[in-house]
PDB file of N, CA and C in Angstrom:
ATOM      1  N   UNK A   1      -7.534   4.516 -11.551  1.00  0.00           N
ATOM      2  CA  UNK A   1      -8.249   4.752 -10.319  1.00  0.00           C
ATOM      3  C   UNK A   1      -7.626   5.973  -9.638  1.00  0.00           C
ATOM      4  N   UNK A   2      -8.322   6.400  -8.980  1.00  0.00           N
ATOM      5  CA  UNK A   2      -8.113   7.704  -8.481  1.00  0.00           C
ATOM      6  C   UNK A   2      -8.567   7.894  -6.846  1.00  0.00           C
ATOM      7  N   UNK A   3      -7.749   8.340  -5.596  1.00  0.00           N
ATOM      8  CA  UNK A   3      -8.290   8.742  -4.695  1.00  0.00           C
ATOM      9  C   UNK A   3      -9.208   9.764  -4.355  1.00  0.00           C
ATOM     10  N   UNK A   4     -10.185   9.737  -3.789  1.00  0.00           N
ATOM     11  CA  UNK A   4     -10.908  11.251  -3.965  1.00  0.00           C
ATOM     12  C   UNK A   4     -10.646  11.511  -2.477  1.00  0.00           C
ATOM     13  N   UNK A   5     -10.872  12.932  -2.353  1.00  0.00           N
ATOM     14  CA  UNK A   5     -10.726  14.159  -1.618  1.00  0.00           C
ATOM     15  C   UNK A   5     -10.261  13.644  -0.355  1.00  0.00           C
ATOM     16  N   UNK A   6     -11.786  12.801   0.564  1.00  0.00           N
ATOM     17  CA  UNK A   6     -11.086  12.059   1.696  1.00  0.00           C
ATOM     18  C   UNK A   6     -10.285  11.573   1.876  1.00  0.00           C
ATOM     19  N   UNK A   7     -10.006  10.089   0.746  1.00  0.00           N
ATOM     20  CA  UNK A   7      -8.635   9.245   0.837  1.00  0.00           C
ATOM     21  C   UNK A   7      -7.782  10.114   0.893  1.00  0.00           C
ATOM     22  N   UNK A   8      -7.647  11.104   0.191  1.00  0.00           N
ATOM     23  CA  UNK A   8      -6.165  11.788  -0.130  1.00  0.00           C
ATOM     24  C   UNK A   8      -5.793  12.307   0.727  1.00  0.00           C
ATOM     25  N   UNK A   9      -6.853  12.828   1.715  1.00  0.00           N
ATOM     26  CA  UNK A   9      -6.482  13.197   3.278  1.00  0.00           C
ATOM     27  C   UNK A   9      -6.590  12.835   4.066  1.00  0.00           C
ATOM     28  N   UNK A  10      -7.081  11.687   4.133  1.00  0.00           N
ATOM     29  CA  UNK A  10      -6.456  10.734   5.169  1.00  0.00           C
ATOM     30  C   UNK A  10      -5.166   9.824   5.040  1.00  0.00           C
ATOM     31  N   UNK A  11      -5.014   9.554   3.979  1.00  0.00           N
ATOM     32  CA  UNK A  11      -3.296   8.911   3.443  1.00  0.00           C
ATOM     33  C   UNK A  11      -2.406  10.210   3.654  1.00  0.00           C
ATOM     34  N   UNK A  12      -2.718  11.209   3.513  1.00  0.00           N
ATOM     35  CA  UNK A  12      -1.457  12.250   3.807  1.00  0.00           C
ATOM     36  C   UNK A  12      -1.499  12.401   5.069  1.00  0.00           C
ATOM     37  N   UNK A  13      -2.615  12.156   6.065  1.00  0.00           N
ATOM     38  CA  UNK A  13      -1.921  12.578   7.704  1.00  0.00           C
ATOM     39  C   UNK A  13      -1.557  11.165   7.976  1.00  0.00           C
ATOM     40  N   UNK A  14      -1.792  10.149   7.970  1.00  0.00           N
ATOM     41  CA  UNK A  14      -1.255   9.010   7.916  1.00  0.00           C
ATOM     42  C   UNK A  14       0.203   8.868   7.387  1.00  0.00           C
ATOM     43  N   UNK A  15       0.397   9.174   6.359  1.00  0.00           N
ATOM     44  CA  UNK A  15       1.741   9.417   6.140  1.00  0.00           C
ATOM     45  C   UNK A  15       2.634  10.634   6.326  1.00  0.00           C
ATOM     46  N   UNK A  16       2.202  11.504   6.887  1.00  0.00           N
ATOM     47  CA  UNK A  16       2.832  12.220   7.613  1.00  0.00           C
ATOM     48  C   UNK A  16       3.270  12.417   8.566  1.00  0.00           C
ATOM     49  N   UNK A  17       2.435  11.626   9.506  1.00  0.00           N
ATOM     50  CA  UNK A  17       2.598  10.800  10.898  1.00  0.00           C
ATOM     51  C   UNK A  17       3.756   9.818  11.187  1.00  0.00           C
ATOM     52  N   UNK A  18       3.582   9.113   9.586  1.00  0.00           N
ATOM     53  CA  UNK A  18       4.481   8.083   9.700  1.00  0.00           C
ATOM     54  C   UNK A  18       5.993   8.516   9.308  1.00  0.00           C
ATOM     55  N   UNK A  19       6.033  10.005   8.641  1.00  0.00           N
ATOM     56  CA  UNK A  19       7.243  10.528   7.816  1.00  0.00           C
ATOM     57  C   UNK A  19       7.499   9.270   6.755  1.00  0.00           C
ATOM     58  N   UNK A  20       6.636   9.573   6.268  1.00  0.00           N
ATOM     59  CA  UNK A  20       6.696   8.810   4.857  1.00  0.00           C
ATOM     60  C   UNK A  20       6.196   9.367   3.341  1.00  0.00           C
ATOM     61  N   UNK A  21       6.617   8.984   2.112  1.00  0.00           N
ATOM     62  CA  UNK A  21       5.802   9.622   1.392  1.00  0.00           C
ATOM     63  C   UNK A  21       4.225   8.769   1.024  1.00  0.00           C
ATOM     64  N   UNK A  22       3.320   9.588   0.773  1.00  0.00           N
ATOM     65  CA  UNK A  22       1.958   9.316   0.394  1.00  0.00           C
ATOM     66  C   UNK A  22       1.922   7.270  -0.152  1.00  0.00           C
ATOM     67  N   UNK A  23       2.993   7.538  -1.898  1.00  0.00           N
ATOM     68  CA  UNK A  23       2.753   6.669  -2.083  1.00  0.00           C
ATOM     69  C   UNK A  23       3.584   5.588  -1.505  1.00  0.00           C
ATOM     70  N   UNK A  24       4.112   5.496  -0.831  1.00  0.00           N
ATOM     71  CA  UNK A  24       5.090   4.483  -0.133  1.00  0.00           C
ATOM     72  C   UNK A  24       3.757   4.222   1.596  1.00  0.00           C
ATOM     73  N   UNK A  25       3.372   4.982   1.594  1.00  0.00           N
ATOM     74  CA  UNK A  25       1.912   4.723   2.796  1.00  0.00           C
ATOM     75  C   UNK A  25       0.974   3.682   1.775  1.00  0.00           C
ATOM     76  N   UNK A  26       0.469   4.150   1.130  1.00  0.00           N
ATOM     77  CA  UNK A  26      -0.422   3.487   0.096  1.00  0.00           C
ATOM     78  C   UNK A  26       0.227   2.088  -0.344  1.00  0.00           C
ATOM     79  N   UNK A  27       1.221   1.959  -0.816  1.00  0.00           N
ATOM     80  CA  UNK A  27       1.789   0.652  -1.098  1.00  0.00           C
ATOM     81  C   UNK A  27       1.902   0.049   0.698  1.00  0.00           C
ATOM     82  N   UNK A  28       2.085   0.423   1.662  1.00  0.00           N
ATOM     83  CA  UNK A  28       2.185  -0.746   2.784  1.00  0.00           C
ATOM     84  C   UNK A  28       0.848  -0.874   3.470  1.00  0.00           C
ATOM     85  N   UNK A  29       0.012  -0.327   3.456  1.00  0.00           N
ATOM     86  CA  UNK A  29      -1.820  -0.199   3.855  1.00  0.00           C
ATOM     87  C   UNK A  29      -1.942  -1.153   2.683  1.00  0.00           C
ATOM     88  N   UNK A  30      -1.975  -1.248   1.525  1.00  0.00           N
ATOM     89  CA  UNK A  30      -2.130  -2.210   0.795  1.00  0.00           C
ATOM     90  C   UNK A  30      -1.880  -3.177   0.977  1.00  0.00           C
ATOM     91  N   UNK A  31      -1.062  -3.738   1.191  1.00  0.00           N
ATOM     92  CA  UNK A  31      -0.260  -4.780   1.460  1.00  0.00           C
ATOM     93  C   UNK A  31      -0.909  -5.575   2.876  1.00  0.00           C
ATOM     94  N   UNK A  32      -1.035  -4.753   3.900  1.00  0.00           N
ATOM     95  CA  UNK A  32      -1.447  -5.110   4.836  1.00  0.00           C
ATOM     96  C   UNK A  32      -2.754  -5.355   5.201  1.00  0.00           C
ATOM     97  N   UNK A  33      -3.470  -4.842   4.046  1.00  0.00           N
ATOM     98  CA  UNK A  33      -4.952  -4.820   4.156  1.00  0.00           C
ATOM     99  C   UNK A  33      -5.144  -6.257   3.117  1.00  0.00           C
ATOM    100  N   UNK A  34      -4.475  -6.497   2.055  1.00  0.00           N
ATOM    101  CA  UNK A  34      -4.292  -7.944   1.115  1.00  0.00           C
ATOM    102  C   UNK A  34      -4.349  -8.789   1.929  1.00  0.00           C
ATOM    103  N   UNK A  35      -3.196  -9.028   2.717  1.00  0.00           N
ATOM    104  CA  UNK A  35      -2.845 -10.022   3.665  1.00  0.00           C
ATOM    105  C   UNK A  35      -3.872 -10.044   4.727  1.00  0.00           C
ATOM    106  N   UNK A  36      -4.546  -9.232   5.378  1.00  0.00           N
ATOM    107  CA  UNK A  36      -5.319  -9.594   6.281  1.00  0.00           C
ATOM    108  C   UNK A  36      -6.565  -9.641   5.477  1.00  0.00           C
ATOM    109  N   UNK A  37      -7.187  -9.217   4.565  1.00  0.00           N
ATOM    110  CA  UNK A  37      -8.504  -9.745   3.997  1.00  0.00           C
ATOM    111  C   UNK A  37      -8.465 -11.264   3.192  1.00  0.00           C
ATOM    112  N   UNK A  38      -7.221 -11.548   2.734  1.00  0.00           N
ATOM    113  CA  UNK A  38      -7.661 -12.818   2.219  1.00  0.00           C
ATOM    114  C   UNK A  38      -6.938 -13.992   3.258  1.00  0.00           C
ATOM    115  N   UNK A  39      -6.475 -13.684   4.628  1.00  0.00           N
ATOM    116  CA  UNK A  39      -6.260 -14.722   5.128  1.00  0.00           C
ATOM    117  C   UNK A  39      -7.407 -15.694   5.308  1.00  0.00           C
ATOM    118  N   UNK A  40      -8.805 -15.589   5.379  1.00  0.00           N
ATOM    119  CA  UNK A  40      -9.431 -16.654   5.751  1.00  0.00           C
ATOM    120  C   UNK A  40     -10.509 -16.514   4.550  1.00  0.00           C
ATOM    121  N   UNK A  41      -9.826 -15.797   3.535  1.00  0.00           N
ATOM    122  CA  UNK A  41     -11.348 -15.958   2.591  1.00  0.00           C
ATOM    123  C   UNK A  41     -10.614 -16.124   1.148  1.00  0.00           C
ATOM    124  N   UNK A  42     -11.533 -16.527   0.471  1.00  0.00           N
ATOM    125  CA  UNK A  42     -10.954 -17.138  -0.777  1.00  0.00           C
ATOM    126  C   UNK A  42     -12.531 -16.501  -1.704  1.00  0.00           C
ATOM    127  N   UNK A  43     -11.549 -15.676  -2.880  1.00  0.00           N
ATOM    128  CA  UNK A  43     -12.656 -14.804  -3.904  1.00  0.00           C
ATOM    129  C   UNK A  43     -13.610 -15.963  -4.613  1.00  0.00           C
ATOM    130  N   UNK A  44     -14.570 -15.338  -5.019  1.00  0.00           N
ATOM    131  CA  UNK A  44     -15.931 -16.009  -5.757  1.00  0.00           C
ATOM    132  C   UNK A  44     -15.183 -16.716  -6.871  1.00  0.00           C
ATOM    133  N   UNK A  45     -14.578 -15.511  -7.724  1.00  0.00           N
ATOM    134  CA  UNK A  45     -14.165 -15.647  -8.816  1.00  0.00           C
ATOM    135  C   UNK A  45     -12.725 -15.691  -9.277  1.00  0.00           C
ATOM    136  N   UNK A  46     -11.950 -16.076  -9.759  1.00  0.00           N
ATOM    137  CA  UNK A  46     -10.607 -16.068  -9.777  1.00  0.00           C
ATOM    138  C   UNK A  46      -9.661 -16.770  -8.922  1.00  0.00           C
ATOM    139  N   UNK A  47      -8.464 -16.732  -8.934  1.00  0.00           N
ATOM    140  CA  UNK A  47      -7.349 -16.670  -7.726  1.00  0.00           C
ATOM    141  C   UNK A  47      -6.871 -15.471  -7.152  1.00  0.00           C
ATOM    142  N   UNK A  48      -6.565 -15.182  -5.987  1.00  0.00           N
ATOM    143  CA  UNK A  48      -5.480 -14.020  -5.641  1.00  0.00           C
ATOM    144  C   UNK A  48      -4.318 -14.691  -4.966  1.00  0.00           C
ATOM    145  N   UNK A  49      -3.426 -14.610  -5.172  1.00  0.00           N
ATOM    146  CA  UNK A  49      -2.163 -14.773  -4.523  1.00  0.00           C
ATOM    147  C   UNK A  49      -1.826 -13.650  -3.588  1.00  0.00           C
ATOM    148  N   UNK A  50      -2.480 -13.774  -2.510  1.00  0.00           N
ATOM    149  CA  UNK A  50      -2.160 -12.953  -1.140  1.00  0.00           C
ATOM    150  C   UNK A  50      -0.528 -12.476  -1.496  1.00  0.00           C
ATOM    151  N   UNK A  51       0.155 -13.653  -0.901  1.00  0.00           N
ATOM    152  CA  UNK A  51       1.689 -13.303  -0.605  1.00  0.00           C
ATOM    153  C   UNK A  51       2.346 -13.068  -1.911  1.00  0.00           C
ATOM    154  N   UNK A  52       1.884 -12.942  -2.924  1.00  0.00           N
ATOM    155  CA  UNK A  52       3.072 -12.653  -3.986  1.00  0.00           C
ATOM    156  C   UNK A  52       2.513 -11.203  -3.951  1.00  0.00           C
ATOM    157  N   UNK A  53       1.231 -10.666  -4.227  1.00  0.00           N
ATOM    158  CA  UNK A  53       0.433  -9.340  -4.029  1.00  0.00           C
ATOM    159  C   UNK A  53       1.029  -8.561  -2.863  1.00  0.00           C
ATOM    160  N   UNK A  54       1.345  -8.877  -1.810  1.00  0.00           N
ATOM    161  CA  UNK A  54       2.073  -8.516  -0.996  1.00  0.00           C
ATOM    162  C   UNK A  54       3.207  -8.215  -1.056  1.00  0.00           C
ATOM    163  N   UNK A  55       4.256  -9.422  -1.409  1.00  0.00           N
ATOM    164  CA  UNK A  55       5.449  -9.141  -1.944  1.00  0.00           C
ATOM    165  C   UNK A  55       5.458  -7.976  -2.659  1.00  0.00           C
ATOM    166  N   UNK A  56       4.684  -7.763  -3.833  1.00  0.00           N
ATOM    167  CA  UNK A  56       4.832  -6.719  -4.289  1.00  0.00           C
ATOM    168  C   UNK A  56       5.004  -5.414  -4.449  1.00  0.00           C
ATOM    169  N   UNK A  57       3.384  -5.011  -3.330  1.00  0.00           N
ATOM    170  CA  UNK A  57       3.488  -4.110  -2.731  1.00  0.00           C
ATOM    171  C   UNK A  57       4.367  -3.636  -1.850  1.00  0.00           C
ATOM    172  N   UNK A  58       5.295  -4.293  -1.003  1.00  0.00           N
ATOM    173  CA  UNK A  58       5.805  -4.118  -0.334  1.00  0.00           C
ATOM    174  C   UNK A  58       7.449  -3.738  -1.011  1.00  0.00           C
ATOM    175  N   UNK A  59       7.976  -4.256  -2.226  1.00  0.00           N
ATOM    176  CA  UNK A  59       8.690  -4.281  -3.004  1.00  0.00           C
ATOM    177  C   UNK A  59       8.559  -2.512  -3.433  1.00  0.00           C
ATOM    178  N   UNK A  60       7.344  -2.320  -3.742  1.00  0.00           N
ATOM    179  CA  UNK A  60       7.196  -0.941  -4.240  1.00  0.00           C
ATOM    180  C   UNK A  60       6.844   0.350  -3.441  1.00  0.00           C
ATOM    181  N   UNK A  61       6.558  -0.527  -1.952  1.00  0.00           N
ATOM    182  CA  UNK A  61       6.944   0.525  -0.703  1.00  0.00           C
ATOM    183  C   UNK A  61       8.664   1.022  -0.802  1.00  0.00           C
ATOM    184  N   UNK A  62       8.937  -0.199  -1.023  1.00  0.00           N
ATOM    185  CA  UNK A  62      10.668   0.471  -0.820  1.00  0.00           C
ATOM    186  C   UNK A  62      11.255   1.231  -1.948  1.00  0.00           C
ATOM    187  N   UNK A  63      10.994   0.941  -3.093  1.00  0.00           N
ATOM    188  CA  UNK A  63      11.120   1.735  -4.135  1.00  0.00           C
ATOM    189  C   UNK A  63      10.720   2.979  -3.907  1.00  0.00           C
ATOM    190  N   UNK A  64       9.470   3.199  -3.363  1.00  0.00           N
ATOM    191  CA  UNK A  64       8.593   5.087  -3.433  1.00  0.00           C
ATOM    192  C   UNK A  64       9.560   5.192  -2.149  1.00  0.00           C
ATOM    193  N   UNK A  65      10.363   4.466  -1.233  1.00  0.00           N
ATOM    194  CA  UNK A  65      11.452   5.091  -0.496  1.00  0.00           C
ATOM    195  C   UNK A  65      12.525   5.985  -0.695  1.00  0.00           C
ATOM    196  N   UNK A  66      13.184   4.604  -1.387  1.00  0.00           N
ATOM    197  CA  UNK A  66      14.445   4.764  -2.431  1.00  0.00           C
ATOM    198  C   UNK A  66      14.113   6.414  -3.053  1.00  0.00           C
ATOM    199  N   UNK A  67      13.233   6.045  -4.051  1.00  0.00           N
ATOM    200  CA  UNK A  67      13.057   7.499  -4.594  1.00  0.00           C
ATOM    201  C   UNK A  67      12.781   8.812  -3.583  1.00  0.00           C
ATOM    202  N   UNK A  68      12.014   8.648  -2.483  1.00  0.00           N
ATOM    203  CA  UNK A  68      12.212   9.574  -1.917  1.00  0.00           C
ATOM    204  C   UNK A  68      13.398  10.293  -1.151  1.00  0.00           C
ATOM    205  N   UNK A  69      14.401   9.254  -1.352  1.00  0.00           N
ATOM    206  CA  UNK A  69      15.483   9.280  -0.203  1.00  0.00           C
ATOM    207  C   UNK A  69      16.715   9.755  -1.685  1.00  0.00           C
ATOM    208  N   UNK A  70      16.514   9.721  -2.538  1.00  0.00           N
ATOM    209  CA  UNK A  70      17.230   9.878  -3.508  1.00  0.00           C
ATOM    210  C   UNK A  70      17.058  11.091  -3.843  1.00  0.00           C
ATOM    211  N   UNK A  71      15.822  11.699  -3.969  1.00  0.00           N
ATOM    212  CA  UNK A  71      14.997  13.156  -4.363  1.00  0.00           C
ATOM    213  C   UNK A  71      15.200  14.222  -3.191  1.00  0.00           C
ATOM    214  N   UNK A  72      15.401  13.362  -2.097  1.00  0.00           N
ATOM    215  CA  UNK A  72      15.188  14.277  -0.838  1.00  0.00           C
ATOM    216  C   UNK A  72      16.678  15.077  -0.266  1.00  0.00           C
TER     217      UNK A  72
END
C-alpha cells in the first residue's frame, strides 16, 4: 500500500508540527484511529484485536523514534 500525494502531505505537516518523523506519525494516527474505530463496533467478518493492534503500532512508533534519534 502506498500513500498518495495528499496523504503524504498531510502526514508530513502533521508530523512536522509534531517534530516527528513521517513514519513514527503514521504508526500513532494508526493506533489511535484502531482504538477509536473499533471501540463500539465489531467487523462483519473476522476478529480484530483493537489493543494488541495498538500495542503494536505503538511499539513501532517508538522504534521509527529510536531510529530516528539514533540517525539523527
Amino acid at each position: 500500500m502506498t500513500l498518495n500525494e495528499t496523504q503524504a502531505r498531510v502526514l508530513q505537516q502533521i508530523a512536522n508540527a509534531e517534530m516527528r518523523s513521517p513514519e513514527q506519525m503514521l504508526s500513532l494516527l494508526l493506533a489511535e484511529g484502531v482504538r477509536f474505530y473499533f471501540c463500539d463496533y465489531q467487523p462483519h467478518s473476522g476478529e480484530v484485536d483493537p489493543e494488541s493492534a495498538e500495542f503494536m503500532l505503538k511499539q513501532d512508533a517508538i522504534r521509527c523514534a529510536m531510529g530516528a534519534k539514533n540517525n539523527g
